[in-house]
N, C-alpha and C. Protein backbone atom coordinates (compact mmCIF):
# COMPACT_ATOMS: atom_id res chain seq x y z
N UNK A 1 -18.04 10.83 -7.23
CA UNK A 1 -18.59 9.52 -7.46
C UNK A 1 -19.00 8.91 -6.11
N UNK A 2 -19.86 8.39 -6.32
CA UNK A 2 -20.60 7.42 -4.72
C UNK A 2 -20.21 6.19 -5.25
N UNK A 3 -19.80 5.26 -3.77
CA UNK A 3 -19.83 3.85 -3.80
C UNK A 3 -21.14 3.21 -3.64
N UNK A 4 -21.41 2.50 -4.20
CA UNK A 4 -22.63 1.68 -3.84
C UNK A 4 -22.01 0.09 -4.18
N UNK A 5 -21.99 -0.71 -2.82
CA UNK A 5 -22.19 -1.89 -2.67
C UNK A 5 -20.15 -2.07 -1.99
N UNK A 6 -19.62 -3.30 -1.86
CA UNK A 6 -18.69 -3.51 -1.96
C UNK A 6 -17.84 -3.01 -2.46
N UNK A 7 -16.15 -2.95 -2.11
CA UNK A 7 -15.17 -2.75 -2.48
C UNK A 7 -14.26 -3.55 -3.11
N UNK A 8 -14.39 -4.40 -2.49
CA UNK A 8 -13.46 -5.84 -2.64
C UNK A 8 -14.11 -7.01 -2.42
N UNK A 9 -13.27 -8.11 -1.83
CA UNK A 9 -13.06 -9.57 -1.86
C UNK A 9 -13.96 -9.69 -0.45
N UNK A 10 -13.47 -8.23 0.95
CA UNK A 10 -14.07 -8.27 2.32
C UNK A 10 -15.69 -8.41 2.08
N UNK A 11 -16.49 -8.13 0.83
CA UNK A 11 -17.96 -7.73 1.38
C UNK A 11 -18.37 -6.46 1.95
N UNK A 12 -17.56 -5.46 2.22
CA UNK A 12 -17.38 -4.05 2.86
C UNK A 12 -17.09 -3.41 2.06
N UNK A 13 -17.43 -2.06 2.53
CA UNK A 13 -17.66 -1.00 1.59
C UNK A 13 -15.83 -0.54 1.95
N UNK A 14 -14.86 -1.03 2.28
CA UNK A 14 -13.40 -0.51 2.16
C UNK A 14 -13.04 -2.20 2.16
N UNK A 15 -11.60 -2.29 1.85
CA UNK A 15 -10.51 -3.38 2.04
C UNK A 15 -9.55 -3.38 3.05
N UNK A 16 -9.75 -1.97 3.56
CA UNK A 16 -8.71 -1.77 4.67
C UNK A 16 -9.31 -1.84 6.42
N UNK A 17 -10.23 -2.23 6.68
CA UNK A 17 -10.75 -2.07 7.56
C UNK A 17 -11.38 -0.84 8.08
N UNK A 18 -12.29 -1.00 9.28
CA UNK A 18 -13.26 0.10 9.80
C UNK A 18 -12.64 0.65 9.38
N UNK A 19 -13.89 1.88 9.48
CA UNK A 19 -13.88 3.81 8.85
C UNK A 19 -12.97 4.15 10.11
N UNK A 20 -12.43 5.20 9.98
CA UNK A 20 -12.01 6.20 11.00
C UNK A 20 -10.51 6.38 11.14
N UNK A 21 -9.65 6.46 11.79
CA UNK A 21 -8.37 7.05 11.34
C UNK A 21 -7.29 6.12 10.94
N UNK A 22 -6.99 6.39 9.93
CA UNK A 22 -6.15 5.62 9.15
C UNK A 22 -4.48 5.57 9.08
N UNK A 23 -3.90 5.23 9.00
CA UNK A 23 -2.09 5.80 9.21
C UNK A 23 -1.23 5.11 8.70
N UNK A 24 0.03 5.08 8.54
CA UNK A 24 0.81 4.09 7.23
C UNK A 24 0.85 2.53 8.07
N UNK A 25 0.99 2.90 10.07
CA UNK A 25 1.00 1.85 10.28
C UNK A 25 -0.92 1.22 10.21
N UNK A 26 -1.49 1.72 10.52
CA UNK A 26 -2.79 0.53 9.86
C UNK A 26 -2.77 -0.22 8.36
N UNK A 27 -2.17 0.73 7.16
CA UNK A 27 -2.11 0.26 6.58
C UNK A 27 -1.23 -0.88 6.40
N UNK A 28 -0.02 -0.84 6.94
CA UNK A 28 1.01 -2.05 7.33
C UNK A 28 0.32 -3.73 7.68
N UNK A 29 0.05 -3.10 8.84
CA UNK A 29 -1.16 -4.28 9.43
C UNK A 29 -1.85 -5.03 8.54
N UNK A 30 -2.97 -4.30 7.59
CA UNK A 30 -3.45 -4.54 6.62
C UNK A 30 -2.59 -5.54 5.45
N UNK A 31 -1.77 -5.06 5.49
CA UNK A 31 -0.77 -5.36 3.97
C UNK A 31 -0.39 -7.25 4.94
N UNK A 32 0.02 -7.26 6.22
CA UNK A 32 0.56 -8.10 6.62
C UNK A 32 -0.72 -8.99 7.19
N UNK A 33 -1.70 -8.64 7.13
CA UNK A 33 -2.94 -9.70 7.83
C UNK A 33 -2.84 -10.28 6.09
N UNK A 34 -2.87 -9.70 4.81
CA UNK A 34 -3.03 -10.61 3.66
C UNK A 34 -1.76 -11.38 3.47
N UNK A 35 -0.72 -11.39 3.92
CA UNK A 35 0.31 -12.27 3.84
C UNK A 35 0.23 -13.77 3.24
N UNK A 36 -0.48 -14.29 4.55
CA UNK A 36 -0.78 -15.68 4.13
C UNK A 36 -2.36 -16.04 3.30
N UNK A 37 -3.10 -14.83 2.76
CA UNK A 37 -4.15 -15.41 1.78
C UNK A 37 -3.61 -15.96 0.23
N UNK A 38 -4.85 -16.36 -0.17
CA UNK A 38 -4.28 -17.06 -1.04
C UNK A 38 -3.94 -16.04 -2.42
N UNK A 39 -2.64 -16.19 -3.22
CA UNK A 39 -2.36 -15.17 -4.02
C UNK A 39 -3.29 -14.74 -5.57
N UNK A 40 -4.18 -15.63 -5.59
CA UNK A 40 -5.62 -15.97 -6.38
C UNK A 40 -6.65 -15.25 -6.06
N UNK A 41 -6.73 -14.93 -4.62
CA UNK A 41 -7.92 -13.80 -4.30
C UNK A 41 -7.34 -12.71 -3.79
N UNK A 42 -5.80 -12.42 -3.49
CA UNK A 42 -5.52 -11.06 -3.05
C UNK A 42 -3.80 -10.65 -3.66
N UNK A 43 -4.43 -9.38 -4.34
CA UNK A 43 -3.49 -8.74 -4.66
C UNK A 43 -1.75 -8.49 -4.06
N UNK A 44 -2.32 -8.26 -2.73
CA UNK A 44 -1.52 -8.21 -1.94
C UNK A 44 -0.33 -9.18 -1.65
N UNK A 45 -1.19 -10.47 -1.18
CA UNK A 45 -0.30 -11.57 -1.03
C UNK A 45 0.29 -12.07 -2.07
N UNK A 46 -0.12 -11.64 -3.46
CA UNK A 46 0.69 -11.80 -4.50
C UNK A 46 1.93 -11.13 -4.60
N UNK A 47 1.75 -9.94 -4.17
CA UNK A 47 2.78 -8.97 -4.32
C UNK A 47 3.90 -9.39 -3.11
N UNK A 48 3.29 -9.69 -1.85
CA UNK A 48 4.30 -10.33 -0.80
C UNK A 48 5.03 -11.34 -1.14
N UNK A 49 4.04 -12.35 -2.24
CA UNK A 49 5.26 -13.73 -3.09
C UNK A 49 6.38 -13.42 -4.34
N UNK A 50 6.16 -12.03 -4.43
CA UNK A 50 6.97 -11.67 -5.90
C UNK A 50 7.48 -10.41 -5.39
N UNK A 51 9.13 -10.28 -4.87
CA UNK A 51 9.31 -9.30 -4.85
C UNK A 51 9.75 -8.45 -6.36
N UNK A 52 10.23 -9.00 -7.41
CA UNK A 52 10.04 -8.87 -8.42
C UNK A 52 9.04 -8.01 -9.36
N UNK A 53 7.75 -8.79 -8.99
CA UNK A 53 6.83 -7.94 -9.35
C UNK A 53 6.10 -6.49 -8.60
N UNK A 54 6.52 -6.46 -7.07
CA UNK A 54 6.23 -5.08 -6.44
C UNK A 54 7.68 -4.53 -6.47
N UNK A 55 8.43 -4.60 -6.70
CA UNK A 55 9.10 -3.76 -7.13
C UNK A 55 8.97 -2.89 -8.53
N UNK A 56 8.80 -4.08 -9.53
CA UNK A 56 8.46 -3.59 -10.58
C UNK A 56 6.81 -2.46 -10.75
N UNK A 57 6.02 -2.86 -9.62
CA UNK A 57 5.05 -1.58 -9.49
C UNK A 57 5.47 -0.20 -8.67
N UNK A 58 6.03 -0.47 -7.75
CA UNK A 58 7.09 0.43 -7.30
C UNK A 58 7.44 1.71 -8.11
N UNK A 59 8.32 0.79 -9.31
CA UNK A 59 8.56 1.69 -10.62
C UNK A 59 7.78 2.34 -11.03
N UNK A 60 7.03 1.81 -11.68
CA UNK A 60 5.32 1.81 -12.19
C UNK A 60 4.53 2.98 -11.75
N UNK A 61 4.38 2.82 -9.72
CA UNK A 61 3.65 3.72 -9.67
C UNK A 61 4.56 5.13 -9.25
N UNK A 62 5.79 5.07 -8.90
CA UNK A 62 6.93 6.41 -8.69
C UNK A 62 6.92 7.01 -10.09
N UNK A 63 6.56 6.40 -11.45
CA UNK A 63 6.48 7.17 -12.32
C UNK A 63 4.94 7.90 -12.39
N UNK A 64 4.11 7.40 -12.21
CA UNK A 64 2.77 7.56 -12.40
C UNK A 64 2.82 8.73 -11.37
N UNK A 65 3.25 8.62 -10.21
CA UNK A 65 2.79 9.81 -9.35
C UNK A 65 3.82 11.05 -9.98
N UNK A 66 5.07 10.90 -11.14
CA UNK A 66 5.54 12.03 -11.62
C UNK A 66 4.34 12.69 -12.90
N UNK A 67 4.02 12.23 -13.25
CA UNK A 67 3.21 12.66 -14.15
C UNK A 67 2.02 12.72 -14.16
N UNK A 68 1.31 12.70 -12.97
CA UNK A 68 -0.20 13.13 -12.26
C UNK A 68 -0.74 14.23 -12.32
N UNK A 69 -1.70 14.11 -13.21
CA UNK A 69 -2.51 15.37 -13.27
C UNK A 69 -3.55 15.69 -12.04
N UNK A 70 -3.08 17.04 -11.80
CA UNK A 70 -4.07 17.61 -11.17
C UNK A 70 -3.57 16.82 -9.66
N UNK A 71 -4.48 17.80 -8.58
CA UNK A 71 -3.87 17.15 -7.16
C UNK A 71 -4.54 15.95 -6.87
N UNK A 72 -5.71 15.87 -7.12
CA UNK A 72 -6.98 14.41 -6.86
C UNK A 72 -5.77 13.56 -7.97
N UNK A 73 -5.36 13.52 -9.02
CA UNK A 73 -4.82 12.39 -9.86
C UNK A 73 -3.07 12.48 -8.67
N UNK A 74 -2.71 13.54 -8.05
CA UNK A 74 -1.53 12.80 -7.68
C UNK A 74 -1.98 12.19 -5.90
N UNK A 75 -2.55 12.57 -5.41
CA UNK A 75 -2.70 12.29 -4.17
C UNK A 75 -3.20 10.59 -4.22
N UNK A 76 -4.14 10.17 -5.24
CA UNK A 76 -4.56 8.84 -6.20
C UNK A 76 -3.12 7.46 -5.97
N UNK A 77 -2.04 8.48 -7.03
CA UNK A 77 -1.13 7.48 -7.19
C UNK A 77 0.19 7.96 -5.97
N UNK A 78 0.17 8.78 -5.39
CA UNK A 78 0.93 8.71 -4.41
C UNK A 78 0.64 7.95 -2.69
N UNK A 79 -1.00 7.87 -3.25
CA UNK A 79 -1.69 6.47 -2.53
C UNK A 79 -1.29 5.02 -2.83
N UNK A 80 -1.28 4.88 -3.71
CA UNK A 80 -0.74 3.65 -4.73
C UNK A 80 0.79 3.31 -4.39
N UNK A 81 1.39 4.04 -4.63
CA UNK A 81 3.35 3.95 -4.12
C UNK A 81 3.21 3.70 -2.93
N UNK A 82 2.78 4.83 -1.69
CA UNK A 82 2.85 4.46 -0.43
C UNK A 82 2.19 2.88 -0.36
N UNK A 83 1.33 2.36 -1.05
CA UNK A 83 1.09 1.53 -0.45
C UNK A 83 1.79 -0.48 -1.12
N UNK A 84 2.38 0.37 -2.64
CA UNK A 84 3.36 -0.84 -3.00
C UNK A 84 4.62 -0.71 -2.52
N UNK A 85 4.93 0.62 -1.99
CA UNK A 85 5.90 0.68 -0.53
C UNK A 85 6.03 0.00 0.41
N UNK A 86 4.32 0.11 1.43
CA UNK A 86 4.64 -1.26 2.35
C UNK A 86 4.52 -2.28 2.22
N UNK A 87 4.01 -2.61 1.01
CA UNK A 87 4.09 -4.08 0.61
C UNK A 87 5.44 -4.56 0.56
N UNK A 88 6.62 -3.99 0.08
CA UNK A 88 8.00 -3.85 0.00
C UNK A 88 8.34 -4.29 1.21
N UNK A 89 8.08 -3.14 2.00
CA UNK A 89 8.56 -3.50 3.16
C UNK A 89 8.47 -4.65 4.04
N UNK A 90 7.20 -4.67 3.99
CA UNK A 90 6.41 -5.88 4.50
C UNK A 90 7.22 -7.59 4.07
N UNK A 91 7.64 -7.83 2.90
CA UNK A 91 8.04 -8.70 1.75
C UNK A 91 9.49 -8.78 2.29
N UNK A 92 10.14 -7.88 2.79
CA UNK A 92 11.64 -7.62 2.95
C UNK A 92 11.86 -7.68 4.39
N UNK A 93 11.09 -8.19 5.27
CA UNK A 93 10.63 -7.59 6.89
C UNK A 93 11.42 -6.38 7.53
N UNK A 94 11.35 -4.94 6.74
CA UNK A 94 11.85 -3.90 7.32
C UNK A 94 9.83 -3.20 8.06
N UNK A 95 10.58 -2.66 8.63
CA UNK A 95 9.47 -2.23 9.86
C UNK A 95 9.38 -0.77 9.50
N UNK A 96 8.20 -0.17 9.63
CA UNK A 96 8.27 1.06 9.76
C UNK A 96 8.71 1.85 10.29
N UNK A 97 8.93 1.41 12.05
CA UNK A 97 9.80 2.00 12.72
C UNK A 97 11.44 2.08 12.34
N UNK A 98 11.68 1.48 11.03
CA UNK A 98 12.89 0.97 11.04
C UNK A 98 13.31 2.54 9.72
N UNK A 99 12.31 2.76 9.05
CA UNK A 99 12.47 3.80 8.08
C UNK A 99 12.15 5.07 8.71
N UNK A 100 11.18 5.42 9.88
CA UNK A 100 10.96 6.28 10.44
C UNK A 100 11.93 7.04 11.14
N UNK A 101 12.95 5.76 12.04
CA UNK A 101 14.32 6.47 12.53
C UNK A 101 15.55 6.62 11.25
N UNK A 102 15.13 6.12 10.41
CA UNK A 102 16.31 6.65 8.97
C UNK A 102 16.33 7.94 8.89
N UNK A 103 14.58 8.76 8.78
CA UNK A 103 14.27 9.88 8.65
C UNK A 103 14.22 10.82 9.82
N UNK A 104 13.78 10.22 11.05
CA UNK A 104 14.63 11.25 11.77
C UNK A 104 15.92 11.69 12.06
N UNK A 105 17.02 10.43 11.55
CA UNK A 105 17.91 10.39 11.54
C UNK A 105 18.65 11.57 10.14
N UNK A 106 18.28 11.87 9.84
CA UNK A 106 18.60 13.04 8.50
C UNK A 106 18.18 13.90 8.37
N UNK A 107 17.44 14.08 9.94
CA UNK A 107 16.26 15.48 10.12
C UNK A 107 17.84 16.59 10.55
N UNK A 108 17.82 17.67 10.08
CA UNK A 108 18.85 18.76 10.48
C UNK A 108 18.55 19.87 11.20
């Protein structure tokens, strides 16, 4: 499928900012520049006012990525988790660096 025109709310053909290399922390950034928009035009900052409700997608999408067809349908919603993940995080002020040394920390 081709995009033609906008993505979102930005007027740009992405929501996440410029093309080019992407990483959980850009996406972080991202998740935390919508913080303070208003929860009426962004998903996001809705999800930063309700931990309730990103948690409850959380659920939502950890099931969705169990039952993903095909690799394009799981790579999709395991996009989706990672990213109502950092919304989590973001909402809870744990840092990435803060989960990153969890996991090196259990590296054997």
């Amino acid at each position: 499928m081709r995009q033609s025109g906008p993505a979102g709310h930005s007027g740009r053909p992405t929501c996440f900012g410029e093309a080019g290399r992407f990483d959980l922390q850009a996406l972080r950034g991202v998740v935390s520049a919508r913080r303070d928009a208003s929860g009426a035009a962004s998903y996001t900052a809705r999800l930063l006012g309700d931990r309730t409700l990103v948690r409850a997608k959380i659920r939502e999408e950890a099931q969705e990525v169990t039952t993903a067809a095909g690799r394009a349908g799981l790579v999709w919603e395991l996009a989706d988790l990672l990213y109502h993940a950092t919304a989590l995080m973001e909402a809870e002020g744990i840092a990435l660096e803060e989960v990153e040394a969890e996991l090196r920390g259990r590296r054997r």
